[in-house]
C-alpha atoms as a PDB file:
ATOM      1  CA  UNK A   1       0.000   0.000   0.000  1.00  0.00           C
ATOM      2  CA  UNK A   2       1.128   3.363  -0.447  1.00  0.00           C
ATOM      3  CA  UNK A   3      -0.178   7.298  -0.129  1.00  0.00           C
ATOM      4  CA  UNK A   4      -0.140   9.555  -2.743  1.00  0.00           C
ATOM      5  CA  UNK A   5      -1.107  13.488  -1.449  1.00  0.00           C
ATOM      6  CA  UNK A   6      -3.076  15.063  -3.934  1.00  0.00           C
ATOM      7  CA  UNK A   7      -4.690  18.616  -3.537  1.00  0.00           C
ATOM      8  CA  UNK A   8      -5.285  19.733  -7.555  1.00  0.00           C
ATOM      9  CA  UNK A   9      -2.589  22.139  -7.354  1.00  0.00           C
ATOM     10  CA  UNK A  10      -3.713  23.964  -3.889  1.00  0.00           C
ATOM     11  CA  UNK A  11      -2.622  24.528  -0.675  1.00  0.00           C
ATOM     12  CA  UNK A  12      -4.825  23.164   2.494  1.00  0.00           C
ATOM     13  CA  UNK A  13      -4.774  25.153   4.964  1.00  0.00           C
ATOM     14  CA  UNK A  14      -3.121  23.735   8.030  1.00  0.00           C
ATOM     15  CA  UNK A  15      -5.423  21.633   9.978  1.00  0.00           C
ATOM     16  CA  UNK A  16      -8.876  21.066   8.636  1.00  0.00           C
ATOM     17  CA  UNK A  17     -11.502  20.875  11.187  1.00  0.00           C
ATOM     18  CA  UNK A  18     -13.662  17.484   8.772  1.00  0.00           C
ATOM     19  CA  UNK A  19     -11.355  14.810   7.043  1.00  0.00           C
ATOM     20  CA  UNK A  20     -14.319  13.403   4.546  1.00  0.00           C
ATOM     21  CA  UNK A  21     -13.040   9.365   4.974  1.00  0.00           C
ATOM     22  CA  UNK A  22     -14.364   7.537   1.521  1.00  0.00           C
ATOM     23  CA  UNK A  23     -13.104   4.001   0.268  1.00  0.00           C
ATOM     24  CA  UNK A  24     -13.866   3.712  -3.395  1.00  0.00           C
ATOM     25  CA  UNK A  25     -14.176   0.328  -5.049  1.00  0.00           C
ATOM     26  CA  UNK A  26     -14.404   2.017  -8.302  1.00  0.00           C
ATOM     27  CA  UNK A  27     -17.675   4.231  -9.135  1.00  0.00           C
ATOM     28  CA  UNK A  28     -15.586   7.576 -10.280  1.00  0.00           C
ATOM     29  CA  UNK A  29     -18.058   9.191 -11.952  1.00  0.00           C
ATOM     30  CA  UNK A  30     -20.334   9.374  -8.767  1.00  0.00           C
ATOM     31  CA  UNK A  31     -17.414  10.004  -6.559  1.00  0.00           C
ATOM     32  CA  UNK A  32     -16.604  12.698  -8.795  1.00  0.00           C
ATOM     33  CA  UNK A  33     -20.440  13.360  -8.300  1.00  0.00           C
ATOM     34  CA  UNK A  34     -19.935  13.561  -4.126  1.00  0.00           C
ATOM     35  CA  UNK A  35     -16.438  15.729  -4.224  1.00  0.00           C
ATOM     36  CA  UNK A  36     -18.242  18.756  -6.176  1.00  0.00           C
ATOM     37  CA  UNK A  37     -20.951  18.277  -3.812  1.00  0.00           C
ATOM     38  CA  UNK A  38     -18.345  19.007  -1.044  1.00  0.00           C
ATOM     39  CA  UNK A  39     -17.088  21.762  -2.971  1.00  0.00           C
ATOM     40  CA  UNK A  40     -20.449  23.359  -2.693  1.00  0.00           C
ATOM     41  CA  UNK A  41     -20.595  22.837   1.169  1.00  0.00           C
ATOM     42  CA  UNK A  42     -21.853  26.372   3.051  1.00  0.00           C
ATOM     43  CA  UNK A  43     -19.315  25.798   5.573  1.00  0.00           C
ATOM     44  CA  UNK A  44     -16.921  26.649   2.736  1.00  0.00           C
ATOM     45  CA  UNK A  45     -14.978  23.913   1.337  1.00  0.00           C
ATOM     46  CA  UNK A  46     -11.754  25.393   2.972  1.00  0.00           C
ATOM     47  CA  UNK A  47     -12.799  23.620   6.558  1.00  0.00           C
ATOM     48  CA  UNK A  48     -12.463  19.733   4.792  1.00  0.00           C
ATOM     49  CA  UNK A  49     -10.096  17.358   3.490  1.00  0.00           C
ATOM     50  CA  UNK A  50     -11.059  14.108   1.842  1.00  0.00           C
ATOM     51  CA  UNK A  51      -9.145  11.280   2.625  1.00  0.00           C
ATOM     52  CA  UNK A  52      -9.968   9.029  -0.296  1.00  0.00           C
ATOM     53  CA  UNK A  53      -8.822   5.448  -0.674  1.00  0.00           C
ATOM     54  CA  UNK A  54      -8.900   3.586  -4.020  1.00  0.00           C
ATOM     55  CA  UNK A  55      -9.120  -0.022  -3.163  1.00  0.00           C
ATOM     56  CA  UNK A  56      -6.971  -1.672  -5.791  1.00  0.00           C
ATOM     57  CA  UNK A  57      -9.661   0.127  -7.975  1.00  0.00           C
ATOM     58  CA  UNK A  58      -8.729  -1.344 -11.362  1.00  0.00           C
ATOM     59  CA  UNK A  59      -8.998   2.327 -13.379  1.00  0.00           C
ATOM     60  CA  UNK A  60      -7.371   3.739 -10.699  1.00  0.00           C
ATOM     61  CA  UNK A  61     -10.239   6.354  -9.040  1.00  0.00           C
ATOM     62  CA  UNK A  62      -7.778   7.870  -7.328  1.00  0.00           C
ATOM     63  CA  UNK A  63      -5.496   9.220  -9.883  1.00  0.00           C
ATOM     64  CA  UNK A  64      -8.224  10.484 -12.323  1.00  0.00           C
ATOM     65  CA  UNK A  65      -9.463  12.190  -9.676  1.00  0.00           C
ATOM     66  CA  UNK A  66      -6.463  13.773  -8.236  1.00  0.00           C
ATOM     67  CA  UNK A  67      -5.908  15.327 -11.678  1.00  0.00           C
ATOM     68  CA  UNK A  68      -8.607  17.432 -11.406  1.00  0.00           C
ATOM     69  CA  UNK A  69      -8.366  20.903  -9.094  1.00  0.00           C
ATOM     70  CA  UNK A  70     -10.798  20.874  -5.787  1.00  0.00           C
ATOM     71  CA  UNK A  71     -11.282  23.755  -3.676  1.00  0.00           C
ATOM     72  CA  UNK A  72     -10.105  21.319  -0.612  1.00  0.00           C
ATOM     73  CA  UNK A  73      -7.494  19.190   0.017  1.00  0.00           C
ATOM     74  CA  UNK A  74      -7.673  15.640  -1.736  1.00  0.00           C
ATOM     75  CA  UNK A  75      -5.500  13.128  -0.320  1.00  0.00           C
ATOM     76  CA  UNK A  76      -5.357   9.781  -2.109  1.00  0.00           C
ATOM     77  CA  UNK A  77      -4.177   6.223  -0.224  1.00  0.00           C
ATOM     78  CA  UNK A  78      -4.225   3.575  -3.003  1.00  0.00           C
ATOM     79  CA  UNK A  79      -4.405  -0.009  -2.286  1.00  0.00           C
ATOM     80  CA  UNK A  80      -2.491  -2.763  -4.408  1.00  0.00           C
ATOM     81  CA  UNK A  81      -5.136  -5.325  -2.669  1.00  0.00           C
ATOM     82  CA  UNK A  82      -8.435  -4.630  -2.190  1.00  0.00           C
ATOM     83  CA  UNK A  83      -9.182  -4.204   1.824  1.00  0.00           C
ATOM     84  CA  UNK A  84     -12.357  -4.566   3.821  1.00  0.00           C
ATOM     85  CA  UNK A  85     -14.098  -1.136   4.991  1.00  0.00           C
ATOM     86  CA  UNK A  86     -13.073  -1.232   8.477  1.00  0.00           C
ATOM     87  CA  UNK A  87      -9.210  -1.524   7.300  1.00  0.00           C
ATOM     88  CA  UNK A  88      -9.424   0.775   4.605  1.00  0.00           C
ATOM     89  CA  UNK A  89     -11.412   3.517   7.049  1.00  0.00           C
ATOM     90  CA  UNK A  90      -9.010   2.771   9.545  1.00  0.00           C
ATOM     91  CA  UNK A  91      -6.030   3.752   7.508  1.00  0.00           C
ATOM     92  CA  UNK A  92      -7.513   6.482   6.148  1.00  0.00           C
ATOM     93  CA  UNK A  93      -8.419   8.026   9.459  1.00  0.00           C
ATOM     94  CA  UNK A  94      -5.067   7.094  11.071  1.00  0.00           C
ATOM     95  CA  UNK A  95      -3.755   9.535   7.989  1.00  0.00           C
ATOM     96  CA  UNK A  96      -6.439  12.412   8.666  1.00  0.00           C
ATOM     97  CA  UNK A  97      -5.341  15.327  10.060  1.00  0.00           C
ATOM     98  CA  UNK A  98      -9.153  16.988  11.205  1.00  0.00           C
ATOM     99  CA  UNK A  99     -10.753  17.119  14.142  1.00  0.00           C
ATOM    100  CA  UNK A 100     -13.932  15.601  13.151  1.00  0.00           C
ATOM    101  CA  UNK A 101     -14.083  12.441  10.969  1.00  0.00           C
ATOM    102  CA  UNK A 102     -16.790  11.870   8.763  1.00  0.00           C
ATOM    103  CA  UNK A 103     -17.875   8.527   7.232  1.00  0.00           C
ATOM    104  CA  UNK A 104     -19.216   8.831   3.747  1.00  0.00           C
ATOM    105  CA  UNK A 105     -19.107   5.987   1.369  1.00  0.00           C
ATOM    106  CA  UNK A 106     -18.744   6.374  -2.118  1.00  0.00           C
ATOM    107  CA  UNK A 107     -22.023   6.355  -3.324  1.00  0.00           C
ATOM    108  CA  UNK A 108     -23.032   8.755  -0.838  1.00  0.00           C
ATOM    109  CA  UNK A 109     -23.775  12.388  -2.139  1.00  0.00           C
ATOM    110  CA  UNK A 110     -24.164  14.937   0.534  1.00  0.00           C
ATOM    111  CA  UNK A 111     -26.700  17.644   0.518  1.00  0.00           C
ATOM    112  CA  UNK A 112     -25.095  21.355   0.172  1.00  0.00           C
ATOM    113  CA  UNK A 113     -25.703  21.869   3.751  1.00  0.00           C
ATOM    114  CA  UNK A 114     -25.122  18.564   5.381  1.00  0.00           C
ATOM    115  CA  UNK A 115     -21.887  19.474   7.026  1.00  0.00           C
ATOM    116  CA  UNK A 116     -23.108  22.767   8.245  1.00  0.00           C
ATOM    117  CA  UNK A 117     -25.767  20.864   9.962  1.00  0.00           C
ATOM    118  CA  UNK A 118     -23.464  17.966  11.257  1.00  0.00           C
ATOM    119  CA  UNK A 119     -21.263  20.987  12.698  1.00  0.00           C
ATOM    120  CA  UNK A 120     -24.500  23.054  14.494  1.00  0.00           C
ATOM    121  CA  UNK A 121     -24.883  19.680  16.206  1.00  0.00           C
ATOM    122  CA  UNK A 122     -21.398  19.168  17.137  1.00  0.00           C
ATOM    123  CA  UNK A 123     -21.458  22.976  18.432  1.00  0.00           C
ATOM    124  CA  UNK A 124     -24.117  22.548  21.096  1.00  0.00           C
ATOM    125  CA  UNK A 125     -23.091  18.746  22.106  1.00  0.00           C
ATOM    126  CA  UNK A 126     -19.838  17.357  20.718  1.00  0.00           C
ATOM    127  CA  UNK A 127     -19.688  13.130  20.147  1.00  0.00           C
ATOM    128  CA  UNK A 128     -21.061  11.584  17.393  1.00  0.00           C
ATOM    129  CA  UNK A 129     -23.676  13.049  14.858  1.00  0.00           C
ATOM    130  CA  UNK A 130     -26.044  10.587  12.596  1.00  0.00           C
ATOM    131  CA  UNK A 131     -27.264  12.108   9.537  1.00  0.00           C
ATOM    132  CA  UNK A 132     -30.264  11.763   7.536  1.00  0.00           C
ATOM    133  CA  UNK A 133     -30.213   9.742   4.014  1.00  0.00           C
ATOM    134  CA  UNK A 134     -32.320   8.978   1.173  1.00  0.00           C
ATOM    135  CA  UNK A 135     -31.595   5.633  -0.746  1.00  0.00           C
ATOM    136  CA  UNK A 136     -32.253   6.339  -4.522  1.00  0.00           C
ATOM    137  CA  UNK A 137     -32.526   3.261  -6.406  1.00  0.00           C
ATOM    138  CA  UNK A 138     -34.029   2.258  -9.610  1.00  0.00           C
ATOM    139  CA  UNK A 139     -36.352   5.658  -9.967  1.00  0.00           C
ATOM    140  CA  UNK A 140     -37.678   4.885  -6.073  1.00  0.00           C
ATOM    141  CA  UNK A 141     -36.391   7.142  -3.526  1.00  0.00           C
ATOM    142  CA  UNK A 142     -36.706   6.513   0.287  1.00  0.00           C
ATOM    143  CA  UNK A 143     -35.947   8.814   3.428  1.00  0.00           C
ATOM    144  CA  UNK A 144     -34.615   7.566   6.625  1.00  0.00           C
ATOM    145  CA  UNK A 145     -34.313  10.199   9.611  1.00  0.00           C
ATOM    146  CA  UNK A 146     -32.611   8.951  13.038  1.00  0.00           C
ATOM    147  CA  UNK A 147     -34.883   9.281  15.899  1.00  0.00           C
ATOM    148  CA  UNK A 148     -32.890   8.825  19.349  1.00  0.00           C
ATOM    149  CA  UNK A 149     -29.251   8.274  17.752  1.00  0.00           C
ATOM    150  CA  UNK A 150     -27.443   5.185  19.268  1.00  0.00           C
ATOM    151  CA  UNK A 151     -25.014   2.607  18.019  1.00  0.00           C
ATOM    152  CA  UNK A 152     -27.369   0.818  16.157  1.00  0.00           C
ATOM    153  CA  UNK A 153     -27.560   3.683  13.448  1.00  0.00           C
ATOM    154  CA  UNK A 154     -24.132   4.094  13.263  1.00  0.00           C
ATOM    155  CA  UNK A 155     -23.246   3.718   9.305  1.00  0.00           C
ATOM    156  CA  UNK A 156     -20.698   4.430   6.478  1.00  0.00           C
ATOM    157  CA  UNK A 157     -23.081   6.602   5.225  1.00  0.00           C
ATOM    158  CA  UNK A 158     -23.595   9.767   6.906  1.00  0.00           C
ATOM    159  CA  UNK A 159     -21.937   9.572  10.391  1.00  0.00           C
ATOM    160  CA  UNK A 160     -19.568  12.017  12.119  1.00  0.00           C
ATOM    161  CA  UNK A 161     -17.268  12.316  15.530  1.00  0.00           C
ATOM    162  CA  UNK A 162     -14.433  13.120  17.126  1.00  0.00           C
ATOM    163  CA  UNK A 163     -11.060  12.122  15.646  1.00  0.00           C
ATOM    164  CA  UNK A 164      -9.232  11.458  18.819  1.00  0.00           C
ATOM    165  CA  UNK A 165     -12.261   9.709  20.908  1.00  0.00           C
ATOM    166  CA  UNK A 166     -11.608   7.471  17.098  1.00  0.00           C
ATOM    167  CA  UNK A 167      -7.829   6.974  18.016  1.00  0.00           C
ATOM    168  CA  UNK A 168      -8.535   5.917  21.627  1.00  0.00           C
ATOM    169  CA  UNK A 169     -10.670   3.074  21.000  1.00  0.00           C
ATOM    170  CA  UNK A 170      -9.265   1.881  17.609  1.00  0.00           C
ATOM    171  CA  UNK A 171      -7.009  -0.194  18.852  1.00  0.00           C
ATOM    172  CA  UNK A 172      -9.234  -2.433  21.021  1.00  0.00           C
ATOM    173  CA  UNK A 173     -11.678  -3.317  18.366  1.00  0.00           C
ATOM    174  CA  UNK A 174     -12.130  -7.103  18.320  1.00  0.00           C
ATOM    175  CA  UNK A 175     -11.811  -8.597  15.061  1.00  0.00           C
ATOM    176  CA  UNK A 176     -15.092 -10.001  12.885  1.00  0.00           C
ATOM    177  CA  UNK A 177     -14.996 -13.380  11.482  1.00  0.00           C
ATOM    178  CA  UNK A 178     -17.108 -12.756   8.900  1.00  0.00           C
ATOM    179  CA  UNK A 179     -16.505 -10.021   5.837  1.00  0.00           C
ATOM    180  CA  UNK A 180     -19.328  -7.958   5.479  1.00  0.00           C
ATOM    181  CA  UNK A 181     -21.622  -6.320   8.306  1.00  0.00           C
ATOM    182  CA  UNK A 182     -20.763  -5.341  11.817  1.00  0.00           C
ATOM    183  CA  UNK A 183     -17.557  -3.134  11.604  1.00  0.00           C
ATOM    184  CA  UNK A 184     -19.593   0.172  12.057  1.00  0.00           C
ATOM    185  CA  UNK A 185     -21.640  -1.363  14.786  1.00  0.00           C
ATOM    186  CA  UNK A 186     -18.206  -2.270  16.575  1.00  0.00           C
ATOM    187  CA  UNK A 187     -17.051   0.696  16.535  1.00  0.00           C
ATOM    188  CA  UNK A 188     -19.986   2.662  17.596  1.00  0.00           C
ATOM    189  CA  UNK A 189     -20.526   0.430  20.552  1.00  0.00           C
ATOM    190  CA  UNK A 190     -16.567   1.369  21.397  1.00  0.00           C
ATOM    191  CA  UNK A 191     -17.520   4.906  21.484  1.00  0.00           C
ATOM    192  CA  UNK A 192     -20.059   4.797  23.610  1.00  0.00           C
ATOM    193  CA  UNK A 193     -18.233   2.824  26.287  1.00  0.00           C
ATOM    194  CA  UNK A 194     -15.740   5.206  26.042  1.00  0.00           C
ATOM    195  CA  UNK A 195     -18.218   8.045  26.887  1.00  0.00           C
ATOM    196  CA  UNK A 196     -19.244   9.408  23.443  1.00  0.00           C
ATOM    197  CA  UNK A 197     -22.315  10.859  23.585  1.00  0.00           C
ATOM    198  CA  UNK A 198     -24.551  10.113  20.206  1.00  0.00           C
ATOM    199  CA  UNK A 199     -27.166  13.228  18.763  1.00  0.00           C
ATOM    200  CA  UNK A 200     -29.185  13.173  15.669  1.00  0.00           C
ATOM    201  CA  UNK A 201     -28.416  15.236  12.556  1.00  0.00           C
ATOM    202  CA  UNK A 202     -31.957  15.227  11.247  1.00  0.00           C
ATOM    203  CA  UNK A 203     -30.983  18.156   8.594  1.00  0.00           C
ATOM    204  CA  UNK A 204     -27.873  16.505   7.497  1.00  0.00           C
ATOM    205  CA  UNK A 205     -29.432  15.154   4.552  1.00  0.00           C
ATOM    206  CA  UNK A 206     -27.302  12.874   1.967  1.00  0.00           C
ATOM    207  CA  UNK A 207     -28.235  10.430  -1.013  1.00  0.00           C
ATOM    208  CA  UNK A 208     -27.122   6.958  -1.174  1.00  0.00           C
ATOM    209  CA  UNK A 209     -26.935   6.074  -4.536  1.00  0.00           C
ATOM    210  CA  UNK A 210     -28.374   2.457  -4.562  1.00  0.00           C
ATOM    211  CA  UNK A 211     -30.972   0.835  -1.857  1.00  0.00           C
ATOM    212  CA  UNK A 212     -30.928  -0.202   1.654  1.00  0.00           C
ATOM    213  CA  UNK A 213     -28.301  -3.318   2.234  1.00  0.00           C
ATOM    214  CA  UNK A 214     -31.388  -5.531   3.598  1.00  0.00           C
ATOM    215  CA  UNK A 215     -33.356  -4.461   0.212  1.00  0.00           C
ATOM    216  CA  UNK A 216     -30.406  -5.265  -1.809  1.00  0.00           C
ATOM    217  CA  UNK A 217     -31.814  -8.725  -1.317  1.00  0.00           C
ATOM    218  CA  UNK A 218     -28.181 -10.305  -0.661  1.00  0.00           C
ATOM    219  CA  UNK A 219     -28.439 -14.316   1.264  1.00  0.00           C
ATOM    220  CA  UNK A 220     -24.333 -13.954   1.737  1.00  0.00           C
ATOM    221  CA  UNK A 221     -24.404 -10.302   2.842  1.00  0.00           C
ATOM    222  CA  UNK A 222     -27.275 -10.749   5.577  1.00  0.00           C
ATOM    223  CA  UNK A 223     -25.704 -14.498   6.589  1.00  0.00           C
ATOM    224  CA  UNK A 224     -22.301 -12.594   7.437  1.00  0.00           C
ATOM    225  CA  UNK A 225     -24.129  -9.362   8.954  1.00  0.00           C
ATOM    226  CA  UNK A 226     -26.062 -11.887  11.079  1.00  0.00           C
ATOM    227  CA  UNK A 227     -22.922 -14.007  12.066  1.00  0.00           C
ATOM    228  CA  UNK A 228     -20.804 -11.174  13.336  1.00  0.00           C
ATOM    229  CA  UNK A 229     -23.724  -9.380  14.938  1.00  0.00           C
ATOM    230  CA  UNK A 230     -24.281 -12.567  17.529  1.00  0.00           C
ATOM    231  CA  UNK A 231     -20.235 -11.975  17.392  1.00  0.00           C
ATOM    232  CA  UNK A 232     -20.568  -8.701  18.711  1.00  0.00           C
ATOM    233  CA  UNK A 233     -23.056  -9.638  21.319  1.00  0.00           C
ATOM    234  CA  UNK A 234     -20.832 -11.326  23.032  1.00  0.00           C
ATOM    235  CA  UNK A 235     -18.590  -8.337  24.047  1.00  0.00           C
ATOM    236  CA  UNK A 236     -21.416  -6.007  24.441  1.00  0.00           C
ATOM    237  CA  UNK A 237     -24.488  -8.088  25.936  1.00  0.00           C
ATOM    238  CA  UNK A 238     -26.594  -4.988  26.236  1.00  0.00           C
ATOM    239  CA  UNK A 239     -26.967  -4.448  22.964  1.00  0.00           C
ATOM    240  CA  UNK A 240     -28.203  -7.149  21.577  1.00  0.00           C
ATOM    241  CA  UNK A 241     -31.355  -6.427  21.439  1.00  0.00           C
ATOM    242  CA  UNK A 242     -30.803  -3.395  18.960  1.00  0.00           C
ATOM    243  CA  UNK A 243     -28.559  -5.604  17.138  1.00  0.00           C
ATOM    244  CA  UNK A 244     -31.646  -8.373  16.407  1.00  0.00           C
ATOM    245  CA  UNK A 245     -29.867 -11.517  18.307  1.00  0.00           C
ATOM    246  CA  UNK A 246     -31.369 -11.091  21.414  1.00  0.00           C
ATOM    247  CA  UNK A 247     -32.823 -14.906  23.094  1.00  0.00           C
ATOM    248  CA  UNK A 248     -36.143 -13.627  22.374  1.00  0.00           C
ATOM    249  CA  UNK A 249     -35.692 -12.125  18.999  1.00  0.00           C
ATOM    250  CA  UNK A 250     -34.067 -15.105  17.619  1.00  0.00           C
ATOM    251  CA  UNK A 251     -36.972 -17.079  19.162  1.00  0.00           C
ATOM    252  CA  UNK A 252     -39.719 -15.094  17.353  1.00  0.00           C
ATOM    253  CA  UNK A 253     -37.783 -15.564  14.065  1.00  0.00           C
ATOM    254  CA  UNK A 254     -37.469 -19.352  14.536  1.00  0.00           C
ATOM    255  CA  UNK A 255     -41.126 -19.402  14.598  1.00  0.00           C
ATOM    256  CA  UNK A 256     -41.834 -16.482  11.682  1.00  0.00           C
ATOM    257  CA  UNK A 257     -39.230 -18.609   9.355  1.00  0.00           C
ATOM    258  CA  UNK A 258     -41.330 -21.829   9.459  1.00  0.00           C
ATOM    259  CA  UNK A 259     -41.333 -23.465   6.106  1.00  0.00           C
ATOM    260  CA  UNK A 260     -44.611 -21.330   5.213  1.00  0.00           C
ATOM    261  CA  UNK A 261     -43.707 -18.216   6.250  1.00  0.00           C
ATOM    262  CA  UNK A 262     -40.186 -18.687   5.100  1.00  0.00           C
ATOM    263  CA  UNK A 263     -41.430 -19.011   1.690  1.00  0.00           C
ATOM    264  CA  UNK A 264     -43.440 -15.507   2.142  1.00  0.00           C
ATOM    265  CA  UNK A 265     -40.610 -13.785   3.190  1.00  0.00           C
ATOM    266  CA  UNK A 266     -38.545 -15.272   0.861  1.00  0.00           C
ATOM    267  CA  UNK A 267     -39.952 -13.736  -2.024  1.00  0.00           C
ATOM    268  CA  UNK A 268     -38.893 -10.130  -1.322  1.00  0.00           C
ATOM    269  CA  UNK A 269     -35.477  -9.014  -1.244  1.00  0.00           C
ATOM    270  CA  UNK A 270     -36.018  -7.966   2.561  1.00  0.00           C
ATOM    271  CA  UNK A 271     -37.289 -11.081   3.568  1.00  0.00           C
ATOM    272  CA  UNK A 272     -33.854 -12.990   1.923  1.00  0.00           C
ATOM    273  CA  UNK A 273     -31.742 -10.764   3.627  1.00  0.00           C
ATOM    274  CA  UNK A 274     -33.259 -11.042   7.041  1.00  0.00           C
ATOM    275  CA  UNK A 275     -33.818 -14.759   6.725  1.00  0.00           C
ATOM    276  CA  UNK A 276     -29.905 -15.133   5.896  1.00  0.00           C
ATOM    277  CA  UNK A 277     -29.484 -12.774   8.841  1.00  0.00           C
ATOM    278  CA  UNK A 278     -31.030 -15.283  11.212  1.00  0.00           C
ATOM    279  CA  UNK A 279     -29.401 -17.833  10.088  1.00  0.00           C
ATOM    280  CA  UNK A 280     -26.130 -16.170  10.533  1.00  0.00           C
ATOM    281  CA  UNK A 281     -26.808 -15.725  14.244  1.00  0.00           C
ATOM    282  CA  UNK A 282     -28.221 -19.074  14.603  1.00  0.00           C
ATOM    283  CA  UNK A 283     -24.388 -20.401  13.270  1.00  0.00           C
ATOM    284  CA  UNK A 284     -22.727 -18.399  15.415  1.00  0.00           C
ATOM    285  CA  UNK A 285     -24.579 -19.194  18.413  1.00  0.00           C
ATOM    286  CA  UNK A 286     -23.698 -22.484  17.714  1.00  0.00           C
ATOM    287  CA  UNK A 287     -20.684 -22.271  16.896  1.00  0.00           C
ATOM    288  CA  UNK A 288     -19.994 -20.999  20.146  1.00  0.00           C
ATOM    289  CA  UNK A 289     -21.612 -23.366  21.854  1.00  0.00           C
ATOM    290  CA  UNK A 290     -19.724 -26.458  20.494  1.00  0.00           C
ATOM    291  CA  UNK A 291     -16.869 -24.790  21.298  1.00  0.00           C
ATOM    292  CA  UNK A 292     -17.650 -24.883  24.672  1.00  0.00           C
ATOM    293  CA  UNK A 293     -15.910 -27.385  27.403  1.00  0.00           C
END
């Protein structure tokens, strides 16, 4: 791996308060879509960087880009193997050099005034800030707000906090066995153990190009979020419940995912994804209990 500094020919100035943290896995045209979106950012684009890492991106996202002149600083971290999202974010914010850090995948466009409104939160109670996001896919567009921020809602998408409280908990994160699902949860639960407080961004608004991961409809993607959540549940017991492995949430999806209803559910892209996701648990839970003495 290796880091390439790239600003289009200007000069940051010292210290941004955001580093933007995006991993692209090769959709340049909409990334190029999301950096003049943060050029266009009320705060004035001056206050960001965007850490941007191109994931063994076969056309090389982060060179075109880098070619092209941003009113921020655009510093590129290019991969020779592709990494997971948790390693890639990781290395990107160990490289940041803002106060805040703000999560925003690749397919995420933010609204002109989404970091203004991240930042009036952070003013009156610093920690973490969850933003708002509609999921445009295939001519359908659909709005999620956070209501009472916690862990649970704690995404790739549209979520920003403090730098250092990042830096003092990164190291302890326990590793997943599975590769998808679970890495944003981790570290959100981290957080607040260390004393982060969590707020809602209602007005941060962004647009996720593409739908919800449960509507993507994906048997290996919910199996794996499912498998590391009842991972996860393990270190942090209270939370189980908003993670959807608690004893009696697993109990009333054994009985919702009898044959019958299985076949019901499994004719919607939701319904595959959850159904994978309780079987997930299920594999983990006993997993761990045939590894027992």
């Amino acid at each position: 791996m290796r880091s390439t500094p790239a600003d289009g020919g200007r000069v940051a100035r010292a210290g941004p308060e955001v580093s933007v943290v995006t991993v692209s896995f090769g959709r340049v045209d909409l990334v190029r879509r999301k950096l003049a979106a943060l050029a266009r950012q009320t705060t004035g684009p001056d206050v960001l960087e965007v850490v941007l890492v191109d994931n063994a991106c076969p056309e090389r996202v982060g060179e075109r880009l880098s070619a092209a002149s941003w009113p921020f600083a655009l510093r590129v971290l290019r991969s020779e193997r592709r990494l997971g999202a948790a390693e890639a974010r990781a290395w990107a914010a160990r490289e940041a050099r803002g106060r805040w850090l703000w999560w925003s995948d690749d397919d995420v466009v933010p609204a002109d005034d989404a970091l203004a409104a991240h930042l009036a939160v952070q003013a009156r109670r610093p920690g973490v800030t969850i933003g708002s996001v509609r999921f445009v896919a295939d001519r359908c567009t659909t709005r999620w707000r956070p209501r009472r921020a916690g862990p649970a809602h704690f995404t790739g998408v549209n979520t920003l906090f403090p730098r250092d409280a990042w830096a003092r908990v990164a190291g302890d994160l326990p590793p997943l066995p599975r590769p998808y699902g679970g890495e944003d949860t981790v570290l959100a639960l981290a957080l607040q153990a260390d004393g982060v407080p969590f707020a809602d961004a209602r007005e941060a608004w962004v647009d996720h190009h593409g739908p919800h991961p449960a509507d993507g409809g994906d048997p290996s993607k919910g199996f794996d979020a499912g498998f590391n959540a009842a991972v996860i549940a393990r270190r942090y017991p209270h939370a189980a419940w908003s993670l959807g492995v608690h004893p009696v949430e697993m109990l009333a999806k054994r009985l919702l995912f009898s044959p019958l209803w299985r076949a019901i559910a499994r004719g919607t892209p939701r319904g595959r994804f959850e159904h994978a996701f309780y079987l997930g648990a299920r594999e983990a839970r006993r997993a761990r209990a045939a590894a027992r003495p």
